[in-house]
Protein backbone atom coordinates (compact mmCIF):
# COMPACT_ATOMS: atom_id res chain seq x y z
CA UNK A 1 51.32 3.95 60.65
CA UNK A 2 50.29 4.07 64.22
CA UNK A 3 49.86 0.97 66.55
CA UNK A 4 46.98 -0.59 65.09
CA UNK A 5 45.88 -4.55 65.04
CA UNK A 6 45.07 -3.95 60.58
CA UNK A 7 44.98 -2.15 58.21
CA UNK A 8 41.97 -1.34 56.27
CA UNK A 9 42.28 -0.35 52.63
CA UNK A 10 42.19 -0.86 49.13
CA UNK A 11 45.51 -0.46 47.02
CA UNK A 12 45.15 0.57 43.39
CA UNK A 13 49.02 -0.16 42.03
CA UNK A 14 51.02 2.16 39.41
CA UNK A 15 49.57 1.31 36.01
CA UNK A 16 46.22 -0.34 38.11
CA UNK A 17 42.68 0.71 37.24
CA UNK A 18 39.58 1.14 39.87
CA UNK A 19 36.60 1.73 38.26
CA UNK A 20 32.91 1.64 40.45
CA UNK A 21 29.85 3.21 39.41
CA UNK A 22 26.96 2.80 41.49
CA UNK A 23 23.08 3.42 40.50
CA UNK A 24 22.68 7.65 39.91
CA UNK A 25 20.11 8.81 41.84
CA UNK A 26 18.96 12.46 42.03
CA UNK A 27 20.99 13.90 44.71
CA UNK A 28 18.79 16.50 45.98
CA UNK A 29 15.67 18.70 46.07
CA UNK A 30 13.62 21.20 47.85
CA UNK A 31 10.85 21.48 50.23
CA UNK A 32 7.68 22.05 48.76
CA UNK A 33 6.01 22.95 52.29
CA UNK A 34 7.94 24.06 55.67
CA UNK A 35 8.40 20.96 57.94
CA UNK A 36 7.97 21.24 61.84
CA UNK A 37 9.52 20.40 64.52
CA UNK A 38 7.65 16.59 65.12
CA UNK A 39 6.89 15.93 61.67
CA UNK A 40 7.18 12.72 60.52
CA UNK A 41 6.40 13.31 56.88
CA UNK A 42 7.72 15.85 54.65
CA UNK A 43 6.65 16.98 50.89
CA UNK A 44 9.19 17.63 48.27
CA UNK A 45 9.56 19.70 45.28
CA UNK A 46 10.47 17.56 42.97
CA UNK A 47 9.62 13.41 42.43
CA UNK A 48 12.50 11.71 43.75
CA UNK A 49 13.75 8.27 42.92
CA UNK A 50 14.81 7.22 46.16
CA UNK A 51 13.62 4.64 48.37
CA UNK A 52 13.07 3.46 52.14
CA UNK A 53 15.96 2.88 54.24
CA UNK A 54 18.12 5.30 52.50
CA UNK A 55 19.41 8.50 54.00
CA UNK A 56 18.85 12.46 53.38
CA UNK A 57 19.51 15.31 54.99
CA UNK A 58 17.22 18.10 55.48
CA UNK A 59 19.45 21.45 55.54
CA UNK A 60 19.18 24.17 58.30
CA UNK A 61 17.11 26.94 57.77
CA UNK A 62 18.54 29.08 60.28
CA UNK A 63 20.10 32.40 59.19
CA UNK A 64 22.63 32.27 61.81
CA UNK A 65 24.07 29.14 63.33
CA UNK A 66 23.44 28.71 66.94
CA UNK A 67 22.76 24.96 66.48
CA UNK A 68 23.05 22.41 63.78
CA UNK A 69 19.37 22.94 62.69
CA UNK A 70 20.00 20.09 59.68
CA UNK A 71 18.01 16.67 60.38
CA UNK A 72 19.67 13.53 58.98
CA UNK A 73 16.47 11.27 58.76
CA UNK A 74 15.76 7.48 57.12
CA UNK A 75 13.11 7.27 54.42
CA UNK A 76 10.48 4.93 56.08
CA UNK A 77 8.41 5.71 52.90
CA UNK A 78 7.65 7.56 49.89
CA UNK A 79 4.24 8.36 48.27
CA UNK A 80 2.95 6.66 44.68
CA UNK A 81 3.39 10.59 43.36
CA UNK A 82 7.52 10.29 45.18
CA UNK A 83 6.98 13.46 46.51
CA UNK A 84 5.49 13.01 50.12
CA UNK A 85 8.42 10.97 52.10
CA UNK A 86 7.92 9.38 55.39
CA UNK A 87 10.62 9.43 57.73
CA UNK A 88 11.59 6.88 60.41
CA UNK A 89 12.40 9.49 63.16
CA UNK A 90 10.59 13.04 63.57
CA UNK A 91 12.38 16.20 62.09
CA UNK A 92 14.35 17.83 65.31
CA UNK A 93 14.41 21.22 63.58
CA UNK A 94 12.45 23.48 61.78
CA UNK A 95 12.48 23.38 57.88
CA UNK A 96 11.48 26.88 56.63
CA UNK A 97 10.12 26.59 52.58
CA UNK A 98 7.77 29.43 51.17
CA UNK A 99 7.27 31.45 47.54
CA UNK A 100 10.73 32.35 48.05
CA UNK A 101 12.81 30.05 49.78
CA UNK A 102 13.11 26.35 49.92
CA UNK A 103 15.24 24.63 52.21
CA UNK A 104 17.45 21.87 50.78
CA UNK A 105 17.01 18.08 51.05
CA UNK A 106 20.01 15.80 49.86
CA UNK A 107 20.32 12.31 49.53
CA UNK A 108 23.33 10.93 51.57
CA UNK A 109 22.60 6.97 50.51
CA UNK A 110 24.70 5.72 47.96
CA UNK A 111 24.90 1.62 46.51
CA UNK A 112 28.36 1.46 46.87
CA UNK A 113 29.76 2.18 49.98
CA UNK A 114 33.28 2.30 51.56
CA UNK A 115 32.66 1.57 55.65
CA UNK A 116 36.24 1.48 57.05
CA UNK A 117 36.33 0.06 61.06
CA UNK A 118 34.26 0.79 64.08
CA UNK A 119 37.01 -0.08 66.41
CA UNK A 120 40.19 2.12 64.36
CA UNK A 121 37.97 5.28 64.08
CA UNK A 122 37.66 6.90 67.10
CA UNK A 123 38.02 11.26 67.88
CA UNK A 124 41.29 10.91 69.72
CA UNK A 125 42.67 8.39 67.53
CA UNK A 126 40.95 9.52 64.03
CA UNK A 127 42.06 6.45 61.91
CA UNK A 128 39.60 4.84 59.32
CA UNK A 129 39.91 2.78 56.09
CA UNK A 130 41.87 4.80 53.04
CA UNK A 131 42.06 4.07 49.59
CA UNK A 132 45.71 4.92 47.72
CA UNK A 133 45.52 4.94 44.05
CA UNK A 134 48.96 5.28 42.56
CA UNK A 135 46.85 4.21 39.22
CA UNK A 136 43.82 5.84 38.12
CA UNK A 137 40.52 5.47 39.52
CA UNK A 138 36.82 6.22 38.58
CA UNK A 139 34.11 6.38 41.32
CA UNK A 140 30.76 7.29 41.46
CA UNK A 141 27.72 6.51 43.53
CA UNK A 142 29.82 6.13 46.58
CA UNK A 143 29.82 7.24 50.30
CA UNK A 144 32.70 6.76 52.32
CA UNK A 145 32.08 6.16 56.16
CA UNK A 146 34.91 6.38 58.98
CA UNK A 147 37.53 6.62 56.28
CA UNK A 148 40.62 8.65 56.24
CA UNK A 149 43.53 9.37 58.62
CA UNK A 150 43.99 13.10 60.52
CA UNK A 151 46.79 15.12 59.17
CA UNK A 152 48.40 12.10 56.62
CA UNK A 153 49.18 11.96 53.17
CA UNK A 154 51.11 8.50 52.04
């Protein structure tokens, strides 16, 4: 390992078992109407069981990629019908969604979460948290943040 004050991880031994399953939500849905560049608010195909403070991502709509065009918003709230969802920040990008296309929204929130260290993760050093499993593991409902280490396997 390289010079670092800790380690962060979890160790699952030879013959160990890991087993987390957080709340299933549904993952993802469409636009039911385009959103705009401003928007606060967008409208959903589909009712969606997710809730405020969570995270989604609204996919780019743009056929050729000359910027990100995705918005990563926080639900501020969602409508009594779960299909109109207020967002905390105002969509960056255009969201195209018509009779025959419907751009994407995800939900990136999970309840379990894996958050390895501000100060180890960094672009020139890329270190995070890891998780070896030399046993068996079962996860789902999980989001890993600043986890991982560039270009090693142990």
């Amino acid at each position: 390992l390289r010079n670092h004050e800790s380690v962060s991880g979890m160790n699952v031994s030879a013959g160990g078992v890991l087993q987390l399953v957080g709340r299933p939500f549904l993952s993802w849905t469409r636009l039911a109407a385009s959103a705009y560049i401003g928007d606060d608010t967008i409208v959903v195909q589909t009712a969606v069981d997710w809730h405020p403070g969570q995270s989604i991502l609204i996919a780019a709509s743009n056929a050729i990629d000359t910027s990100p065009g995705y918005d990563i918003a926080e639900i501020a709230a969602i409508s009594a019908d779960r299909k109109v969802i207020k967002l905390v920040s105002r969509v960056q990008f255009y969201h195209y969604a018509d009779v025959d296309h419907q751009v994407e929204v995800s939900l990136l929130s999970r309840t379990i979460q894996f958050v390895g260290p501000e100060s180890g993760f960094n672009r020139t050093d890329l270190y995070g948290g890891n998780i070896h499993v030399r046993g068996k593991a079962i996860i789902s409902g999980a989001e890993f943040k600043r986890m991982g280490q560039d270009n090693r396997l142990l």
